[in-house]
C-alpha atoms as a PDB file:
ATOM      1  CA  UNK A   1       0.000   0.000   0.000  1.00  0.00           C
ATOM      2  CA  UNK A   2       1.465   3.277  -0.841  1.00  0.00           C
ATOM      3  CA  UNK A   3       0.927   6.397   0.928  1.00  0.00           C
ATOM      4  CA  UNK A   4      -1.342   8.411  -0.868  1.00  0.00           C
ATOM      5  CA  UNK A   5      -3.617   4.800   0.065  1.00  0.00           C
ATOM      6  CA  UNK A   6      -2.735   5.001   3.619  1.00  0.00           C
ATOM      7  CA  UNK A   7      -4.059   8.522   3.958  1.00  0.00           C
ATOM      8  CA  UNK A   8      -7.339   7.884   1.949  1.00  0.00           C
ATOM      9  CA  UNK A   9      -6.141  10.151  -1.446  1.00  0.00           C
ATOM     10  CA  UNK A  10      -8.682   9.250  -4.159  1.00  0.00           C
ATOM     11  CA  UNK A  11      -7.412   8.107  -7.477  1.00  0.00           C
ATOM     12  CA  UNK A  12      -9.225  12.150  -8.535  1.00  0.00           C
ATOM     13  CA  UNK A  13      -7.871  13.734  -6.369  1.00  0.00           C
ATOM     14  CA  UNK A  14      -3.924  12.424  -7.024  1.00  0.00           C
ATOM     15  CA  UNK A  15      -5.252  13.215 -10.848  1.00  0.00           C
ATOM     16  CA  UNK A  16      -6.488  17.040  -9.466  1.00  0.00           C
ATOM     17  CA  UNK A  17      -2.836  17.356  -8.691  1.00  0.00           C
ATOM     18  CA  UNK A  18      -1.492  16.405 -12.048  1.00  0.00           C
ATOM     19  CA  UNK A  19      -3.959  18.625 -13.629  1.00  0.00           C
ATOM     20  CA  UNK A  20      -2.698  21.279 -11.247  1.00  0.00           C
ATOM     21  CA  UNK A  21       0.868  20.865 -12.142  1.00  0.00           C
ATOM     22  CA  UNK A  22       0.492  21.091 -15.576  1.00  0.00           C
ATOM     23  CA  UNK A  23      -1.059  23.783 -15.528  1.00  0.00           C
ATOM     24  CA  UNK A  24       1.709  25.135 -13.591  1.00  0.00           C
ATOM     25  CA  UNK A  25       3.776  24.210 -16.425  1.00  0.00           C
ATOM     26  CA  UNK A  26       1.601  26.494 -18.828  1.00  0.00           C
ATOM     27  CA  UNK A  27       1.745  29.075 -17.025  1.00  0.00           C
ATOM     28  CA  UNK A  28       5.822  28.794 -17.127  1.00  0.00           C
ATOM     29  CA  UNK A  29       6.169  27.594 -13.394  1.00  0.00           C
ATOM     30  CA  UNK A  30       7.952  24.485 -13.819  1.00  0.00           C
ATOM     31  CA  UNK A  31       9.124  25.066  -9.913  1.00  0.00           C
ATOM     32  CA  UNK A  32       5.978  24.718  -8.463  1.00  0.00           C
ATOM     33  CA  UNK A  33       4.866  22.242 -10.627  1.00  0.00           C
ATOM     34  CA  UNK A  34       7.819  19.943  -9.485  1.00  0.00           C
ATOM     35  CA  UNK A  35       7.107  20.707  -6.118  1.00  0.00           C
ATOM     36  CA  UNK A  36       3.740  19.492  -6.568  1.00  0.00           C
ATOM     37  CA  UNK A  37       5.565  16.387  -8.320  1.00  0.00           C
ATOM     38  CA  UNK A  38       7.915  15.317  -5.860  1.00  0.00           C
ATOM     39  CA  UNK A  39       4.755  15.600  -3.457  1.00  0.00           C
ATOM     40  CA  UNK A  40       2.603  12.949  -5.866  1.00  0.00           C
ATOM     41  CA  UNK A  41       6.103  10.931  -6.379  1.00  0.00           C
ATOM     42  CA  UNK A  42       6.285  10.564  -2.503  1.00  0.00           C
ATOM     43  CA  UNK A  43       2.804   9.665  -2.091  1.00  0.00           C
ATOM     44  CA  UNK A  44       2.518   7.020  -5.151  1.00  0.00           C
ATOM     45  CA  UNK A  45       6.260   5.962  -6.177  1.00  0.00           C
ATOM     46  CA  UNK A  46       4.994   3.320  -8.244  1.00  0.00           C
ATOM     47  CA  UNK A  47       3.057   6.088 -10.963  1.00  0.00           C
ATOM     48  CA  UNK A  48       5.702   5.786 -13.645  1.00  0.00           C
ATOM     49  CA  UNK A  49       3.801   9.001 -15.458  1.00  0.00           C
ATOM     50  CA  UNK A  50       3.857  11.057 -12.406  1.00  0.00           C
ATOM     51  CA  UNK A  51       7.930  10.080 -12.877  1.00  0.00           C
ATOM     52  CA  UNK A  52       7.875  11.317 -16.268  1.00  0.00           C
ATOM     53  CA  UNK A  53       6.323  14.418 -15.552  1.00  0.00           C
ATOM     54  CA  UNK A  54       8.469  15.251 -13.248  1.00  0.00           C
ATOM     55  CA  UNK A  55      11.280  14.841 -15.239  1.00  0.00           C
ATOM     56  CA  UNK A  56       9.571  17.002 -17.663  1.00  0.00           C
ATOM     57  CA  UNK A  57       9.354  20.110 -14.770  1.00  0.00           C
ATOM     58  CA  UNK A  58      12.827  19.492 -13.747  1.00  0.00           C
ATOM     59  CA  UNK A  59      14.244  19.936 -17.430  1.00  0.00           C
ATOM     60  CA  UNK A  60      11.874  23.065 -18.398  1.00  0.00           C
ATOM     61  CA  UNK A  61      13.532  24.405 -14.827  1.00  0.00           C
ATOM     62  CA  UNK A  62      16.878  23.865 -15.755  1.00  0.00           C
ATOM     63  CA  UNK A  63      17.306  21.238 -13.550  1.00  0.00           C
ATOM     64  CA  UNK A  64      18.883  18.565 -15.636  1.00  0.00           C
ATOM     65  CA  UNK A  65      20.437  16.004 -12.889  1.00  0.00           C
ATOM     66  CA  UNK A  66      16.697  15.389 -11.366  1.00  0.00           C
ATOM     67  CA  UNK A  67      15.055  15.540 -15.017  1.00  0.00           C
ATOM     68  CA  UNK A  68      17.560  12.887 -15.490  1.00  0.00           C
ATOM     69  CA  UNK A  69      17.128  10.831 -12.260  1.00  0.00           C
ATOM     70  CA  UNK A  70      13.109  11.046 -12.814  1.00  0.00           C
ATOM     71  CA  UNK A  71      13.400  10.067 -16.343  1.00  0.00           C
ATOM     72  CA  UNK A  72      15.474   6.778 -15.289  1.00  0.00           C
ATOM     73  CA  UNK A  73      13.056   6.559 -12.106  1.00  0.00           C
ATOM     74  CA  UNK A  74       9.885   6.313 -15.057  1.00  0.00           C
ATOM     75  CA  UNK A  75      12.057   4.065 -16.533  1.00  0.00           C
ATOM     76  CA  UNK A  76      12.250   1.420 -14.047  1.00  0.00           C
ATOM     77  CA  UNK A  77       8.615   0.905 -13.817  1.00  0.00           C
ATOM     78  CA  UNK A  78       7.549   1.510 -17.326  1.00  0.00           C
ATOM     79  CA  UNK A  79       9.933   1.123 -19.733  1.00  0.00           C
ATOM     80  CA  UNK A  80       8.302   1.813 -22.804  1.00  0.00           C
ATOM     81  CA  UNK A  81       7.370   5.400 -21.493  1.00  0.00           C
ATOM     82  CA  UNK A  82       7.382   7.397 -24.856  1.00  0.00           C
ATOM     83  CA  UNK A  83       7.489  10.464 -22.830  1.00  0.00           C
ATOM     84  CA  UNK A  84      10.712   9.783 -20.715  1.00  0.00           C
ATOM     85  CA  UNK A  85      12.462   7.593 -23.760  1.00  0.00           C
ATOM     86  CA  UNK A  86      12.221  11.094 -26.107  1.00  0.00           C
ATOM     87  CA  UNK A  87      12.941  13.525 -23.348  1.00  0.00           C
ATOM     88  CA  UNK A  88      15.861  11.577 -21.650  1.00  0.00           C
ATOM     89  CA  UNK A  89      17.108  10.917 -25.029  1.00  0.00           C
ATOM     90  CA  UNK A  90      17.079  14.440 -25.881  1.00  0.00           C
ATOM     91  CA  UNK A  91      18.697  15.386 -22.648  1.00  0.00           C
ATOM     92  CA  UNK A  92      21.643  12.981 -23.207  1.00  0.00           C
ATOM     93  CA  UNK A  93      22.248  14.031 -26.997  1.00  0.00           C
ATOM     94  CA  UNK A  94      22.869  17.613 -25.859  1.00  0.00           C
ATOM     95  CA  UNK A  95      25.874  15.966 -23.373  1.00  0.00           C
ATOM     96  CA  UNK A  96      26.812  14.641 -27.014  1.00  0.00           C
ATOM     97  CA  UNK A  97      26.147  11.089 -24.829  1.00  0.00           C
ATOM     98  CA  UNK A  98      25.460   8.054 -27.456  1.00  0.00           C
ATOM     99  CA  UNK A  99      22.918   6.720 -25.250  1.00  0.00           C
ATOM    100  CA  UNK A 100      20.388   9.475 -26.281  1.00  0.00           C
ATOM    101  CA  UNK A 101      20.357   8.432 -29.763  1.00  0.00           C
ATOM    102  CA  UNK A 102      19.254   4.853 -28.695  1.00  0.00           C
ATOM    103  CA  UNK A 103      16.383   6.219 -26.112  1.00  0.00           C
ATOM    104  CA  UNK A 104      15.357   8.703 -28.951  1.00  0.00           C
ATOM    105  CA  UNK A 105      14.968   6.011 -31.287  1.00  0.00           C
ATOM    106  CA  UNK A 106      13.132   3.569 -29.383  1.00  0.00           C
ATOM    107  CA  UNK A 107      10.971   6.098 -28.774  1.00  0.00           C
ATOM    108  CA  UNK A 108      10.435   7.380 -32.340  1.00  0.00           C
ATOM    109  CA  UNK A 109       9.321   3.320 -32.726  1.00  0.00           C
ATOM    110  CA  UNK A 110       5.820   4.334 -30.881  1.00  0.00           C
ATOM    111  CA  UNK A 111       4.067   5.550 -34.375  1.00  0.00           C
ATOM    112  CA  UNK A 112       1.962   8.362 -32.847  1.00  0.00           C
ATOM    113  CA  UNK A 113       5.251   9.793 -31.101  1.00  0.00           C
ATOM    114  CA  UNK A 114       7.151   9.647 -34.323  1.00  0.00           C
ATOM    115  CA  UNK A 115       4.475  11.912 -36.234  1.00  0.00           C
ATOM    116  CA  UNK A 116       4.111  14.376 -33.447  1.00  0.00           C
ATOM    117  CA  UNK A 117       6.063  17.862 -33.927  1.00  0.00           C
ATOM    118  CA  UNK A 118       8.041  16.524 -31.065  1.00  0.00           C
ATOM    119  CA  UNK A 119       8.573  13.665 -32.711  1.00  0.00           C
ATOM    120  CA  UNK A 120      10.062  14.780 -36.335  1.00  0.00           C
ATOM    121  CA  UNK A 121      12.107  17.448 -34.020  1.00  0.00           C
ATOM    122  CA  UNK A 122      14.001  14.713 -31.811  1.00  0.00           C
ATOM    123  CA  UNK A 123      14.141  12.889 -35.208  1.00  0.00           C
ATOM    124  CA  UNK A 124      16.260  16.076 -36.715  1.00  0.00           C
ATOM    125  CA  UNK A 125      18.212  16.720 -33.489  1.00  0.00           C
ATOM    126  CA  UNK A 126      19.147  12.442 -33.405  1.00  0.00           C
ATOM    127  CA  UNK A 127      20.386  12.646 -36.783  1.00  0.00           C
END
């Protein structure tokens, strides 16, 4: 049982804070929204997407060692997570580490990725 179960959080109300912290990110706070991250990651470790989003906020803040860590931490318990495959990916090509071009291409496998904007723009950048 995870925490967010031992303190009676409903499966809406862990998804209230999602919604919250994306809209964070919209509004260009990825801070607070990975401060509301690391709160859902604490209560529900096991919610690879709540990983990857997190991973997402730290990299739009700048913070590329814990974008990094949460992208590997998605990883573990969902490895065919299109989001964290492209984004890690991208993060490692920019260290110029040959990693990144193997996480951007397994990535680019998941059709509806590949012919996303984000998609033929990792595709340019792994070239």
């Amino acid at each position: 049982m995870n925490l967010a179960q031992q303190i009676g959080m409903t499966a809406d109300e862990a998804a209230s804070l999602g919604r919250l912290a994306a809209d964070l990110m919209a509004a260009g706070d990825p801070a607070g929204a990975c401060l509301l991250l690391e709160g859902l990651t604490v209560l529900n470790p096991d919610d690879a997407m709540n990983w990857a989003a997190l991973g997402v906020a730290h990299h739009a803040a700048g913070n590329t060692e814990q974008a990094e860590a949460s992208y590997r931490e998605c990883l573990k318990r969902d490895a065919a997570c299109v989001t964290a495959l492209a984004y890690l990916g991208e993060l490692l090509l920019g260290r110029g580490e040959p990693e990144g071009r193997k996480l951007v291409q397994t990535a680019m496998a998941d059709v509806t990725f590949a012919a996303s904007d984000a998609g033929q723009r990792l595709a340019r950048i792994a070239r």
